[in-house]
PDB file of N, CA and C in Angstrom:
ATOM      1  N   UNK A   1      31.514  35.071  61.759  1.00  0.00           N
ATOM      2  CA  UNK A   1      31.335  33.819  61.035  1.00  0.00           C
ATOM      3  C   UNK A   1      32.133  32.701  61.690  1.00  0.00           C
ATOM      4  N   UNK A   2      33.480  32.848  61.778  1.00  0.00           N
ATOM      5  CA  UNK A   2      34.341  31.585  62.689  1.00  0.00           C
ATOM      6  C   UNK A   2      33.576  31.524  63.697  1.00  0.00           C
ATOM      7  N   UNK A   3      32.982  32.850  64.840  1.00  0.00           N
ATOM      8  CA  UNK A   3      32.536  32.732  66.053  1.00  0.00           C
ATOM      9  C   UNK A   3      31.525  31.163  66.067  1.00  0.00           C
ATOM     10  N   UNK A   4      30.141  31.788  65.012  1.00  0.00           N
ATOM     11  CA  UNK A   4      29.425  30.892  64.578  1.00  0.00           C
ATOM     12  C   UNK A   4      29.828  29.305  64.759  1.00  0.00           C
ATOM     13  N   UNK A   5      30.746  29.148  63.596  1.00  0.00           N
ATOM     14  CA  UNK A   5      31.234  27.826  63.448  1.00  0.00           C
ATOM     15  C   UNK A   5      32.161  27.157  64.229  1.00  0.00           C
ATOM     16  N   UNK A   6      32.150  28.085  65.381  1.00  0.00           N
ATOM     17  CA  UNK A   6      33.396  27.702  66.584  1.00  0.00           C
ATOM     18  C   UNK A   6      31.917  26.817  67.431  1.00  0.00           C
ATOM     19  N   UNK A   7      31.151  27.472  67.780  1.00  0.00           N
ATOM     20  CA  UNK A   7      29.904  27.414  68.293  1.00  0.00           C
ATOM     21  C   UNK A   7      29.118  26.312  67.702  1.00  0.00           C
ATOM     22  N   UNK A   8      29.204  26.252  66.938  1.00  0.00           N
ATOM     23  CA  UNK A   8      28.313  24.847  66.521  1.00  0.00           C
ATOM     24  C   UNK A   8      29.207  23.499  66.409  1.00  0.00           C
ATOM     25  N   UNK A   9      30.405  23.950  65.972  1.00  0.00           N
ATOM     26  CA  UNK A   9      31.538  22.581  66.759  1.00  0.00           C
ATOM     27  C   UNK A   9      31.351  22.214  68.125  1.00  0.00           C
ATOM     28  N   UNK A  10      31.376  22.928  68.423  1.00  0.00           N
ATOM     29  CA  UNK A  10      31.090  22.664  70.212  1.00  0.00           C
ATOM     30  C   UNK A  10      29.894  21.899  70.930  1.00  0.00           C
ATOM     31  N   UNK A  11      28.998  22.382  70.167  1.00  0.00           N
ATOM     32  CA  UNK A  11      27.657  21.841  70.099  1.00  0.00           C
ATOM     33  C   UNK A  11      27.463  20.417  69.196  1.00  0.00           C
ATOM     34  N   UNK A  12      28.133  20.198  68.604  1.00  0.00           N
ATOM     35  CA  UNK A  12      27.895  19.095  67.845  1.00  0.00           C
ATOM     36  C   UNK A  12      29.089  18.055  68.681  1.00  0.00           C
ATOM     37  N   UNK A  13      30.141  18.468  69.316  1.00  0.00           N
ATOM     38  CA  UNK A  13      31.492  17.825  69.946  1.00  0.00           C
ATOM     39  C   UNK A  13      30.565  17.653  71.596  1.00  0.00           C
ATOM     40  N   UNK A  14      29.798  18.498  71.898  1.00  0.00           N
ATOM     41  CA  UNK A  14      28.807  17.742  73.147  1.00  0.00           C
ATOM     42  C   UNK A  14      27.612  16.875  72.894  1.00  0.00           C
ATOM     43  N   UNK A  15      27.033  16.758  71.652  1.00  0.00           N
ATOM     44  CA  UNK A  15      26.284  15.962  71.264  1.00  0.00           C
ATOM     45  C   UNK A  15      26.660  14.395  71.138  1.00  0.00           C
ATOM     46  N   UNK A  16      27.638  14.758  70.580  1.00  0.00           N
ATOM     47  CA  UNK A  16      28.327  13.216  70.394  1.00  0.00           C
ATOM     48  C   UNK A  16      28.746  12.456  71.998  1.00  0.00           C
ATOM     49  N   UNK A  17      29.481  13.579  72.668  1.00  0.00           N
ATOM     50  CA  UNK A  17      30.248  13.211  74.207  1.00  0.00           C
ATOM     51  C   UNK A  17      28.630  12.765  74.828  1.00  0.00           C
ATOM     52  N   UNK A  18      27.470  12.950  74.292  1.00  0.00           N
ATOM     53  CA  UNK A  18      26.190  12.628  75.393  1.00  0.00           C
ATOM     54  C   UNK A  18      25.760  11.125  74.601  1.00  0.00           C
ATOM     55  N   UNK A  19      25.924  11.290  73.367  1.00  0.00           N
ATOM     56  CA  UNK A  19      25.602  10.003  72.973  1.00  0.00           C
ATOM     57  C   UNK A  19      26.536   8.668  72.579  1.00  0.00           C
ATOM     58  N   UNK A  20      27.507   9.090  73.272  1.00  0.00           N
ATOM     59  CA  UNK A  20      28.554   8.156  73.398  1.00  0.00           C
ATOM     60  C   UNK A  20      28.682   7.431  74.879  1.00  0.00           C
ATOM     61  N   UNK A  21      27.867   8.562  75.971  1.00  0.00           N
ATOM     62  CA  UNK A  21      27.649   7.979  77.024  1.00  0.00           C
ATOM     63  C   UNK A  21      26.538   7.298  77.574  1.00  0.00           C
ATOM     64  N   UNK A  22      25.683   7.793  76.323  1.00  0.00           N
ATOM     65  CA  UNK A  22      24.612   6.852  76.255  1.00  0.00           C
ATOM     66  C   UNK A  22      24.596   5.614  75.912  1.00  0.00           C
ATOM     67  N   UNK A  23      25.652   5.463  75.153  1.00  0.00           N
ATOM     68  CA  UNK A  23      26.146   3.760  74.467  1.00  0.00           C
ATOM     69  C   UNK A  23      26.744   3.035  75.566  1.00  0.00           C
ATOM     70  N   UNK A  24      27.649   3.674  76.150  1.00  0.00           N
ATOM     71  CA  UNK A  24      28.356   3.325  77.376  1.00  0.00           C
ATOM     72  C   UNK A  24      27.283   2.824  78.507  1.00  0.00           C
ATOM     73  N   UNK A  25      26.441   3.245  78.869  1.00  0.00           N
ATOM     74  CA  UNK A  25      25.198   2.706  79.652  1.00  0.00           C
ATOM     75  C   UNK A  25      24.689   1.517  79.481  1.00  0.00           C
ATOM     76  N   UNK A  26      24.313   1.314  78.139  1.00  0.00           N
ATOM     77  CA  UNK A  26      23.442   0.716  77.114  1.00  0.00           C
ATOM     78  C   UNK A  26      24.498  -1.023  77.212  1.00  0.00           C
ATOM     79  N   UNK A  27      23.798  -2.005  77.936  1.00  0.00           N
ATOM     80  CA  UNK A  27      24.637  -3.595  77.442  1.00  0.00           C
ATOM     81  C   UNK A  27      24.384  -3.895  76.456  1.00  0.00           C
ATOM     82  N   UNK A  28      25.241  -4.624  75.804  1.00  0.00           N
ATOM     83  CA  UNK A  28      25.203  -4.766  74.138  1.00  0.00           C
ATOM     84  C   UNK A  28      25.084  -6.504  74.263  1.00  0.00           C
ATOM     85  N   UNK A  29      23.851  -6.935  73.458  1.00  0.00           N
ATOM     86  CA  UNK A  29      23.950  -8.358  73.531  1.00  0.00           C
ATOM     87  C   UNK A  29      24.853  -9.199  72.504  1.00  0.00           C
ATOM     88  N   UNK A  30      25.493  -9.987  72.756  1.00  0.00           N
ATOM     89  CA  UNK A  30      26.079 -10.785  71.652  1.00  0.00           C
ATOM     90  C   UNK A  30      25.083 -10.679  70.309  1.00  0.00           C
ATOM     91  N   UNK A  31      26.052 -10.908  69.206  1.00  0.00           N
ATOM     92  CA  UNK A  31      25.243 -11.195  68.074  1.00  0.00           C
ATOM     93  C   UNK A  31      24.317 -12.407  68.039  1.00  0.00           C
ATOM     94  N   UNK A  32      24.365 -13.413  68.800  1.00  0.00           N
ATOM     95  CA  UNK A  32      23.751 -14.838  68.524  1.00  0.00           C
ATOM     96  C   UNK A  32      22.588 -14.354  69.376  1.00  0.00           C
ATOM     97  N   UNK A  33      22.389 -13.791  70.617  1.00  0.00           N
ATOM     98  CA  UNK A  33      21.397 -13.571  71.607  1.00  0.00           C
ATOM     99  C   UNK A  33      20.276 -12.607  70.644  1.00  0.00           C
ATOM    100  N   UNK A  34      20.770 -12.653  69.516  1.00  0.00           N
ATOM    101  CA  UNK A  34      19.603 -11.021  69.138  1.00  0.00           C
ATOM    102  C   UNK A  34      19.074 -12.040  67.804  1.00  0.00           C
ATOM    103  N   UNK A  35      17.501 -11.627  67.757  1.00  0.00           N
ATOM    104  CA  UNK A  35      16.519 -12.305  67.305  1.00  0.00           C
ATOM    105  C   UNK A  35      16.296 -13.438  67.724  1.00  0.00           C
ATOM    106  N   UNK A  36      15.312 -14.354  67.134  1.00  0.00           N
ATOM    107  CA  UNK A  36      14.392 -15.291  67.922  1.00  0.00           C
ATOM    108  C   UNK A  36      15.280 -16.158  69.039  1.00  0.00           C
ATOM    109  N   UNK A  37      14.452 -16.774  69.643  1.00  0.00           N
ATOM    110  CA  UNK A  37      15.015 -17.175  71.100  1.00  0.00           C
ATOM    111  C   UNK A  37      15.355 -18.712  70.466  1.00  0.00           C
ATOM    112  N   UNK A  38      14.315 -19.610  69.764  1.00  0.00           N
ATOM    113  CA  UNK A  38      14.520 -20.534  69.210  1.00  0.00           C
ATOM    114  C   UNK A  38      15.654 -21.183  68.052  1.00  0.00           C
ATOM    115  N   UNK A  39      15.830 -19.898  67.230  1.00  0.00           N
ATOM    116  CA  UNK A  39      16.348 -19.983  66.435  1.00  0.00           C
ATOM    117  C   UNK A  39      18.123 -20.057  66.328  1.00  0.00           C
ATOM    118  N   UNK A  40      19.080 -20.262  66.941  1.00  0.00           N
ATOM    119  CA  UNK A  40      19.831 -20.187  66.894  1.00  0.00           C
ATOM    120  C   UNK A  40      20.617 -21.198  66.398  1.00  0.00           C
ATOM    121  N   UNK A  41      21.362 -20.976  65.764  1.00  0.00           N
ATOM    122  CA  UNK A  41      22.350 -21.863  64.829  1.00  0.00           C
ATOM    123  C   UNK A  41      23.906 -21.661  64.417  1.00  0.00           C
ATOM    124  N   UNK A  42      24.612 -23.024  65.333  1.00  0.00           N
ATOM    125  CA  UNK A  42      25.948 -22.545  64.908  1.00  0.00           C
ATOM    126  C   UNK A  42      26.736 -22.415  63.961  1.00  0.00           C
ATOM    127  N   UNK A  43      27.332 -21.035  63.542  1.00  0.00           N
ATOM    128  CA  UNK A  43      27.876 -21.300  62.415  1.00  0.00           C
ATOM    129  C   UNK A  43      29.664 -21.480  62.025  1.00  0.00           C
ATOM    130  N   UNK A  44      29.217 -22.360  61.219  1.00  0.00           N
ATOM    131  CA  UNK A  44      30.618 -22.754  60.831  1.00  0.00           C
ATOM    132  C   UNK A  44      31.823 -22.143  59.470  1.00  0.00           C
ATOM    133  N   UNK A  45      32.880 -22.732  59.860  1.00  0.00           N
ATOM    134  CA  UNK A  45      33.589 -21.768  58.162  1.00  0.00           C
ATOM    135  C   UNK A  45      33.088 -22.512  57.111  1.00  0.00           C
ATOM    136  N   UNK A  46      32.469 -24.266  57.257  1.00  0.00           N
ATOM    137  CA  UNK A  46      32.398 -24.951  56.071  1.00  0.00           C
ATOM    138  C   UNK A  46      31.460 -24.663  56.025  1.00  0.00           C
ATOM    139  N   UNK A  47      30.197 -24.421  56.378  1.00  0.00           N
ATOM    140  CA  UNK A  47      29.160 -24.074  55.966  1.00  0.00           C
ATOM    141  C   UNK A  47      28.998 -22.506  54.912  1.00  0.00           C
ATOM    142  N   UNK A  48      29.871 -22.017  56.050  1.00  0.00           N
ATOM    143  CA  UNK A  48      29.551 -20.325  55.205  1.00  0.00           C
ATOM    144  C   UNK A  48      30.898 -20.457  53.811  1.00  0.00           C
ATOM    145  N   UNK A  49      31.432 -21.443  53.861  1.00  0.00           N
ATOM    146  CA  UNK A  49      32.473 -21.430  52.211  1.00  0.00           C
ATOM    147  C   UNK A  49      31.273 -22.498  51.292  1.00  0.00           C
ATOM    148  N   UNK A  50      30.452 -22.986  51.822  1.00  0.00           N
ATOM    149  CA  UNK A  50      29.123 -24.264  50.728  1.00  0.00           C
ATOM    150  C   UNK A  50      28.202 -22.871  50.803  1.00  0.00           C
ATOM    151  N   UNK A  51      27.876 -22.269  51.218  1.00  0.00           N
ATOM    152  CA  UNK A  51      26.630 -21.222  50.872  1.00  0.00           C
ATOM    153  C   UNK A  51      27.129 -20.171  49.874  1.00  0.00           C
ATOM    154  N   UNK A  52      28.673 -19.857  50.041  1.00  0.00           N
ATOM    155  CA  UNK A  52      28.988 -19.052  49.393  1.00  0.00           C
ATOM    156  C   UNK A  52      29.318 -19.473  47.681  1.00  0.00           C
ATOM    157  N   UNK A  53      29.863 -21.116  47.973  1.00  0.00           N
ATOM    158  CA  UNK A  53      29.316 -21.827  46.843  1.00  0.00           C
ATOM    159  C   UNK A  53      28.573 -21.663  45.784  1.00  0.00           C
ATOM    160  N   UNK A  54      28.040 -22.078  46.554  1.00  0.00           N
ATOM    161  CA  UNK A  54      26.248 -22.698  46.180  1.00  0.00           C
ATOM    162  C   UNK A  54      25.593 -20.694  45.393  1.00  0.00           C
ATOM    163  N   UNK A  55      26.120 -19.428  46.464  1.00  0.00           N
ATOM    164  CA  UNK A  55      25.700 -18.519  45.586  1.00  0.00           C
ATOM    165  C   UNK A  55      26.403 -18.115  44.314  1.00  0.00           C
ATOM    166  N   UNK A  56      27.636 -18.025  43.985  1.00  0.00           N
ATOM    167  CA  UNK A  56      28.239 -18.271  42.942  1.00  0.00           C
ATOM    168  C   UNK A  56      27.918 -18.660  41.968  1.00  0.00           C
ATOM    169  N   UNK A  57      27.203 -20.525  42.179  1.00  0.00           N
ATOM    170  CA  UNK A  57      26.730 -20.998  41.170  1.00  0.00           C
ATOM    171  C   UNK A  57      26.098 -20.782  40.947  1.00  0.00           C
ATOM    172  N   UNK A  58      24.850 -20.217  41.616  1.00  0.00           N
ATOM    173  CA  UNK A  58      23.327 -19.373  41.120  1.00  0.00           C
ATOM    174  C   UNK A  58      23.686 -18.722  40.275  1.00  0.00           C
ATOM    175  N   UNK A  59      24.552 -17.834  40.598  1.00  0.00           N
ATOM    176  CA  UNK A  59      24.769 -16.436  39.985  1.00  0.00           C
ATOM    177  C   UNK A  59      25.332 -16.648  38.434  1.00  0.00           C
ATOM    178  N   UNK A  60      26.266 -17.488  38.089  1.00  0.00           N
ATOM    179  CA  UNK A  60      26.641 -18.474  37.182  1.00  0.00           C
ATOM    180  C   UNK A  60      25.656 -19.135  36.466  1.00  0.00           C
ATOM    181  N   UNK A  61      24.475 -19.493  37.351  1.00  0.00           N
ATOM    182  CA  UNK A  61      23.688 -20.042  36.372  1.00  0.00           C
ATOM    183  C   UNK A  61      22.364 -19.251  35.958  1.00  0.00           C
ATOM    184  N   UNK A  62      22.332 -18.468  36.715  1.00  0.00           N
ATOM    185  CA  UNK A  62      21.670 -16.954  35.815  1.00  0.00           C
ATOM    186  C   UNK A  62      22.181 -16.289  34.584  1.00  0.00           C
ATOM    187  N   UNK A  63      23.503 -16.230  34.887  1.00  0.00           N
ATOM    188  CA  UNK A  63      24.502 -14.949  33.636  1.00  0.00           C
ATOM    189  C   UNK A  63      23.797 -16.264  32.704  1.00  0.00           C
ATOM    190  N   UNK A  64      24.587 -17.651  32.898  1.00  0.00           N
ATOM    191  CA  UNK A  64      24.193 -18.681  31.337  1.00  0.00           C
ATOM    192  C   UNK A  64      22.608 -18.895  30.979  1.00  0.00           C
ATOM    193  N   UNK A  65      22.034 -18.387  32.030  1.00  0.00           N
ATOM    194  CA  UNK A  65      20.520 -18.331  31.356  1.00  0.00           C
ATOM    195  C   UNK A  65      19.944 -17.328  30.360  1.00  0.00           C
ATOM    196  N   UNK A  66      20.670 -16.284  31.050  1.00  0.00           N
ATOM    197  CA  UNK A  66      20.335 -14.969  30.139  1.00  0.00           C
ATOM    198  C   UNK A  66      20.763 -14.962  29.290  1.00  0.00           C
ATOM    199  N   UNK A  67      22.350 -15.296  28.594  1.00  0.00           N
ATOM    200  CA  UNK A  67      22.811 -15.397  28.075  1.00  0.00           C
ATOM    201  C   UNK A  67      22.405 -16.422  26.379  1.00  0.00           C
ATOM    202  N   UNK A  68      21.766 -17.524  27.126  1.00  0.00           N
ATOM    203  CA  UNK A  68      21.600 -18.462  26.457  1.00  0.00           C
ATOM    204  C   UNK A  68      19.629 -17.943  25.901  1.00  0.00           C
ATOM    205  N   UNK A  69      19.002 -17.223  26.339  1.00  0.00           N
ATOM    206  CA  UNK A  69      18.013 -16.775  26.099  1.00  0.00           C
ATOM    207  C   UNK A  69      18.421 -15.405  25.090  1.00  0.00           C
ATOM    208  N   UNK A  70      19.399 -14.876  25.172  1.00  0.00           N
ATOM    209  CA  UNK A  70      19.642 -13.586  24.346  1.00  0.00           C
ATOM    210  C   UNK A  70      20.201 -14.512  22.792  1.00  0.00           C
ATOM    211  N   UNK A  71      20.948 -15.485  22.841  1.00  0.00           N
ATOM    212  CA  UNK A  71      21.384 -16.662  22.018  1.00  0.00           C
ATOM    213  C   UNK A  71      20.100 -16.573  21.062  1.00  0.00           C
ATOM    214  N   UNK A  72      18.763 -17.423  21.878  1.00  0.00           N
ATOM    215  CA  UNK A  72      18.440 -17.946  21.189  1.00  0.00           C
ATOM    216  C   UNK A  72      17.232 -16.825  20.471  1.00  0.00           C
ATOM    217  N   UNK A  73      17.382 -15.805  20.694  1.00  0.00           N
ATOM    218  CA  UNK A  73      16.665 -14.321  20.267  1.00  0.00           C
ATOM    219  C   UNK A  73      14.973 -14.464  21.501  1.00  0.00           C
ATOM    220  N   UNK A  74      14.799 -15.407  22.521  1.00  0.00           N
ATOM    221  CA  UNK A  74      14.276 -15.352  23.445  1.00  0.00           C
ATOM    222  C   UNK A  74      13.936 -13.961  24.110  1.00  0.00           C
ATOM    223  N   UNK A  75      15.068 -13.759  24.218  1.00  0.00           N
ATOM    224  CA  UNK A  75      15.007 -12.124  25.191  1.00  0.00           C
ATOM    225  C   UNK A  75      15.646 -11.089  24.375  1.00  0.00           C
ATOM    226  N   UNK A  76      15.741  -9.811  24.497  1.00  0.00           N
ATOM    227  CA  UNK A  76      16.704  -9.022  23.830  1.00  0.00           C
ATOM    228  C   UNK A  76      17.539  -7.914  24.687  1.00  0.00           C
ATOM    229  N   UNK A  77      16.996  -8.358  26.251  1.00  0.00           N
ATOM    230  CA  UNK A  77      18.167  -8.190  27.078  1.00  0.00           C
ATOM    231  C   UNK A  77      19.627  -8.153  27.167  1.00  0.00           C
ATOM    232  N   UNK A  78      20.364  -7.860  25.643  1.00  0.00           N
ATOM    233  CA  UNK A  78      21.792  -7.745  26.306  1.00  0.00           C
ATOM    234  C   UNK A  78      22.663  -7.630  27.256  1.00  0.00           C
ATOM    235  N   UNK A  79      22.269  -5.859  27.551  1.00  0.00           N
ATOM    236  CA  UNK A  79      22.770  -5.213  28.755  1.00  0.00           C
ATOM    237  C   UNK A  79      23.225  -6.446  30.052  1.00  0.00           C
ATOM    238  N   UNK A  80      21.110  -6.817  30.154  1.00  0.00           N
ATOM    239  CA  UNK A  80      21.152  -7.325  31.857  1.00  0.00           C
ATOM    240  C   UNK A  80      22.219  -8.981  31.364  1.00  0.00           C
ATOM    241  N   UNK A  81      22.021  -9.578  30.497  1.00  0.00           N
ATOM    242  CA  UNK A  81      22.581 -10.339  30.615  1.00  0.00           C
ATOM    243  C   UNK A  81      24.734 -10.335  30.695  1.00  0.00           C
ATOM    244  N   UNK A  82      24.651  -9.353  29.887  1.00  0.00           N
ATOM    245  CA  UNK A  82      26.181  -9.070  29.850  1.00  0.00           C
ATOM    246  C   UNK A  82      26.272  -8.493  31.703  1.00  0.00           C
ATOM    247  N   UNK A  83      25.583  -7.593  32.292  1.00  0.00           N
ATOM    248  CA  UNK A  83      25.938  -7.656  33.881  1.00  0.00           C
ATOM    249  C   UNK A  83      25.581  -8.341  34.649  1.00  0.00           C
ATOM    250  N   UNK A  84      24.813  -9.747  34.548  1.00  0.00           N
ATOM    251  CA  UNK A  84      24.825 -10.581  35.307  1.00  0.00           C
ATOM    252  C   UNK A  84      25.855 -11.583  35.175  1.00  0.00           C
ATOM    253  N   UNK A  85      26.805 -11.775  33.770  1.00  0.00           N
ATOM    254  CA  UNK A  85      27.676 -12.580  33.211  1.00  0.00           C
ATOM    255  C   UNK A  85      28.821 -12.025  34.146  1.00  0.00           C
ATOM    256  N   UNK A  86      28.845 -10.302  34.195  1.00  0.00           N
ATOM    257  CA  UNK A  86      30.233  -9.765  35.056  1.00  0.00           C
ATOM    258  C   UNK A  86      30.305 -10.047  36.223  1.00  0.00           C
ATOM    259  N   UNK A  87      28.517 -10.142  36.584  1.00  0.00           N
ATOM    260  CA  UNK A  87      28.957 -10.155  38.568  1.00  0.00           C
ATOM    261  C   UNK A  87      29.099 -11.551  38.865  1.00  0.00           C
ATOM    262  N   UNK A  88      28.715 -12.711  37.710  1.00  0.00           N
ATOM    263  CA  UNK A  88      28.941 -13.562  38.098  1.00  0.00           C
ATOM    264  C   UNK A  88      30.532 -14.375  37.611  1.00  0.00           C
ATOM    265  N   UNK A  89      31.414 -13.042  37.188  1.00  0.00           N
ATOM    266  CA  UNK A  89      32.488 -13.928  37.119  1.00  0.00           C
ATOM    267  C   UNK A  89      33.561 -13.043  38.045  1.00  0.00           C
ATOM    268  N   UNK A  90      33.032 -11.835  38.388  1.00  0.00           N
ATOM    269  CA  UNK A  90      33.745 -11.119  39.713  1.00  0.00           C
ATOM    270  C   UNK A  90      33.381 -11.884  41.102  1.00  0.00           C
ATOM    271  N   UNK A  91      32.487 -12.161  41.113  1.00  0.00           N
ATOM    272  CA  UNK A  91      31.808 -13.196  42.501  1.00  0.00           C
ATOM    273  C   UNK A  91      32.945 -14.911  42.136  1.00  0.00           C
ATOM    274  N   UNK A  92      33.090 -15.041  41.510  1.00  0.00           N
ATOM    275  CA  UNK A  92      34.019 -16.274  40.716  1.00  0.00           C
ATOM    276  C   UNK A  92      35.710 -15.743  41.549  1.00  0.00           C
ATOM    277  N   UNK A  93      35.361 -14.831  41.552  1.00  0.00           N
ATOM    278  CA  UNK A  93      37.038 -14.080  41.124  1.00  0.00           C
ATOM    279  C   UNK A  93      37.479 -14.156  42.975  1.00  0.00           C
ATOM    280  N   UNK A  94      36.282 -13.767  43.360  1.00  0.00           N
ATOM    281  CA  UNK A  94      35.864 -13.035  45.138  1.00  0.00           C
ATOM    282  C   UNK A  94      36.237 -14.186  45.923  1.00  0.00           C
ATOM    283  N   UNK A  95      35.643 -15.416  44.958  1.00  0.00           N
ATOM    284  CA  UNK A  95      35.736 -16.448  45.636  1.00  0.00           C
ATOM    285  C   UNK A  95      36.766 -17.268  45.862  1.00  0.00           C
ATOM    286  N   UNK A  96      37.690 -17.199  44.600  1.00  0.00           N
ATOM    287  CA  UNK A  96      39.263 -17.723  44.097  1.00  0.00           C
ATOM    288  C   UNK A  96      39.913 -16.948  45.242  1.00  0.00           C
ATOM    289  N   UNK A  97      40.364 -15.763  45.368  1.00  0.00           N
ATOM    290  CA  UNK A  97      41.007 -14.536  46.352  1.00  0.00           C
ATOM    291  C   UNK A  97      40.828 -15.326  47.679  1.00  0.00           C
ATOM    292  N   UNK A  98      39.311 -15.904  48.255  1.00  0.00           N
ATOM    293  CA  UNK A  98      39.062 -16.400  49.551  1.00  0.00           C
ATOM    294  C   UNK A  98      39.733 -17.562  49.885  1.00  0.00           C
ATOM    295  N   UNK A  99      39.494 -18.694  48.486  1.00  0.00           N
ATOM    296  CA  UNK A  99      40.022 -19.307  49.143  1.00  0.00           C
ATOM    297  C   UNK A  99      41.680 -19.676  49.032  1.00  0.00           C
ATOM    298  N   UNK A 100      41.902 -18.920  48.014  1.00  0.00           N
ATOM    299  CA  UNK A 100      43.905 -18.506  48.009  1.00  0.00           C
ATOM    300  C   UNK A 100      43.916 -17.847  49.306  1.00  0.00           C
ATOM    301  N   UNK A 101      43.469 -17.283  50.080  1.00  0.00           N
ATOM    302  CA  UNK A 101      44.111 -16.451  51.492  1.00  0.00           C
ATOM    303  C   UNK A 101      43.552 -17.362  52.631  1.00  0.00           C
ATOM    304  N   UNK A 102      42.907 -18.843  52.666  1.00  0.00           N
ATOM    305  CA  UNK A 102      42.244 -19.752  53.585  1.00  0.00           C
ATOM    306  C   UNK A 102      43.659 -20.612  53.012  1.00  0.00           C
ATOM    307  N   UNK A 103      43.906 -21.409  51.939  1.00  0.00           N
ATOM    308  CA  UNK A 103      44.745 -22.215  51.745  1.00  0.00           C
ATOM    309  C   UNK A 103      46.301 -21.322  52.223  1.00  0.00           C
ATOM    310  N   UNK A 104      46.447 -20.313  52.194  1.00  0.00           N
ATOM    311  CA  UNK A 104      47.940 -19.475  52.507  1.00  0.00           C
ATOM    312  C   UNK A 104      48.181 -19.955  54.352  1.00  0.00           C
ATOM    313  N   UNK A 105      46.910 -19.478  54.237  1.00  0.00           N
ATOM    314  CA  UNK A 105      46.622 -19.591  56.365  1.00  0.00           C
ATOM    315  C   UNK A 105      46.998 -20.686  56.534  1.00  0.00           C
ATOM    316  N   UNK A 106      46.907 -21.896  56.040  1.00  0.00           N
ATOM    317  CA  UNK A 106      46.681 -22.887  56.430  1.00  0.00           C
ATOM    318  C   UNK A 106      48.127 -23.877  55.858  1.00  0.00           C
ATOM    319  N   UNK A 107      48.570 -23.193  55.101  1.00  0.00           N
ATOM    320  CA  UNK A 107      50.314 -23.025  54.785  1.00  0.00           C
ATOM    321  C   UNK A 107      51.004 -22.855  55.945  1.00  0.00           C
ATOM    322  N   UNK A 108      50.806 -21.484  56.565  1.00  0.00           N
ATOM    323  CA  UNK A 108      51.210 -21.039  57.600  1.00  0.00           C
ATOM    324  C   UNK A 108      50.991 -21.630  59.029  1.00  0.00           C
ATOM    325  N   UNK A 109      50.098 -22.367  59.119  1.00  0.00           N
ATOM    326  CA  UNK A 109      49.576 -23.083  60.095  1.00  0.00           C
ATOM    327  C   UNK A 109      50.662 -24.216  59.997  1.00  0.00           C
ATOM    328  N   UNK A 110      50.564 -24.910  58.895  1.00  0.00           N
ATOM    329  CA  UNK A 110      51.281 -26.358  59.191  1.00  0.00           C
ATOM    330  C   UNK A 110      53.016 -25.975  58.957  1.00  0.00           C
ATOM    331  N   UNK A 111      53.231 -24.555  58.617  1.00  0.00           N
ATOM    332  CA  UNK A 111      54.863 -24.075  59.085  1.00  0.00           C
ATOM    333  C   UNK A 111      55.367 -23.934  60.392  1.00  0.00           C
ATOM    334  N   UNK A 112      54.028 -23.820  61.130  1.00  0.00           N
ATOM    335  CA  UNK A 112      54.663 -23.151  62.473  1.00  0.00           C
ATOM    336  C   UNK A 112      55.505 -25.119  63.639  1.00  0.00           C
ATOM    337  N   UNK A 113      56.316 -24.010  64.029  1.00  0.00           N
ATOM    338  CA  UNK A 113      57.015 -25.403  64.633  1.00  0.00           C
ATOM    339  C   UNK A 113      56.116 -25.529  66.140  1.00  0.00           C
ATOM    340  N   UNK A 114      56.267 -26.988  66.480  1.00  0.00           N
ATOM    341  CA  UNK A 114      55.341 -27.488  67.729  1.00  0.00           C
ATOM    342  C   UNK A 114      56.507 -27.052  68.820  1.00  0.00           C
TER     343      UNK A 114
END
């Protein structure tokens, strides 16, 4: 039985050593070079902190839709509305955390001496 499982370690520990040298072969294109040729677009931190925004508030303004539809005996969705109310105040929460550790950085930035 060990023999066995000595034996198929081995076999699985040369499988990997062949497809690891297969990666090694293989050029890896930048992330921006992969998909359309036209399409490329630079991205920025202010952009990706306004999108991340902007999803928040969706998400925010879903939980108060559902919410406000379970209100008015509209829907009788509880459940979905009580877990769209959570993810949209953990996504709230995700977002506070981001930008407390962007404003810290940037503490640290204007500490450092010239």
């Amino acid at each position: 039985m060990a023999h066995e499982m000595t034996s198929l370690i081995r076999a699985d520990l040369a499988s990997l050593k062949n497809d690891a040298l297969n990666l090694k072969d293989n050029e890896v294109a930048p992330a921006m070079q992969i998909g359309d040729a036209g399409f490329q677009q630079e991205a920025s931190f202010a952009q990706s902190m306004k999108d991340a925004i902007g999803k928040v508030d969706g998400k925010e303004q879903l939980a108060s839709d559902k919410m406000a539809d379970v209100d008015s005996g509209r829907s009788d969705d509880l459940v979905g509305a009580m877990l769209a109310s959570q993810e949209a105040s953990l996504s709230f929460s995700m977002l506070m955390q981001v930008r407390n550790k962007v404003m810290g950085a940037v503490d640290d930035l204007i500490k450092l001496p010239l």
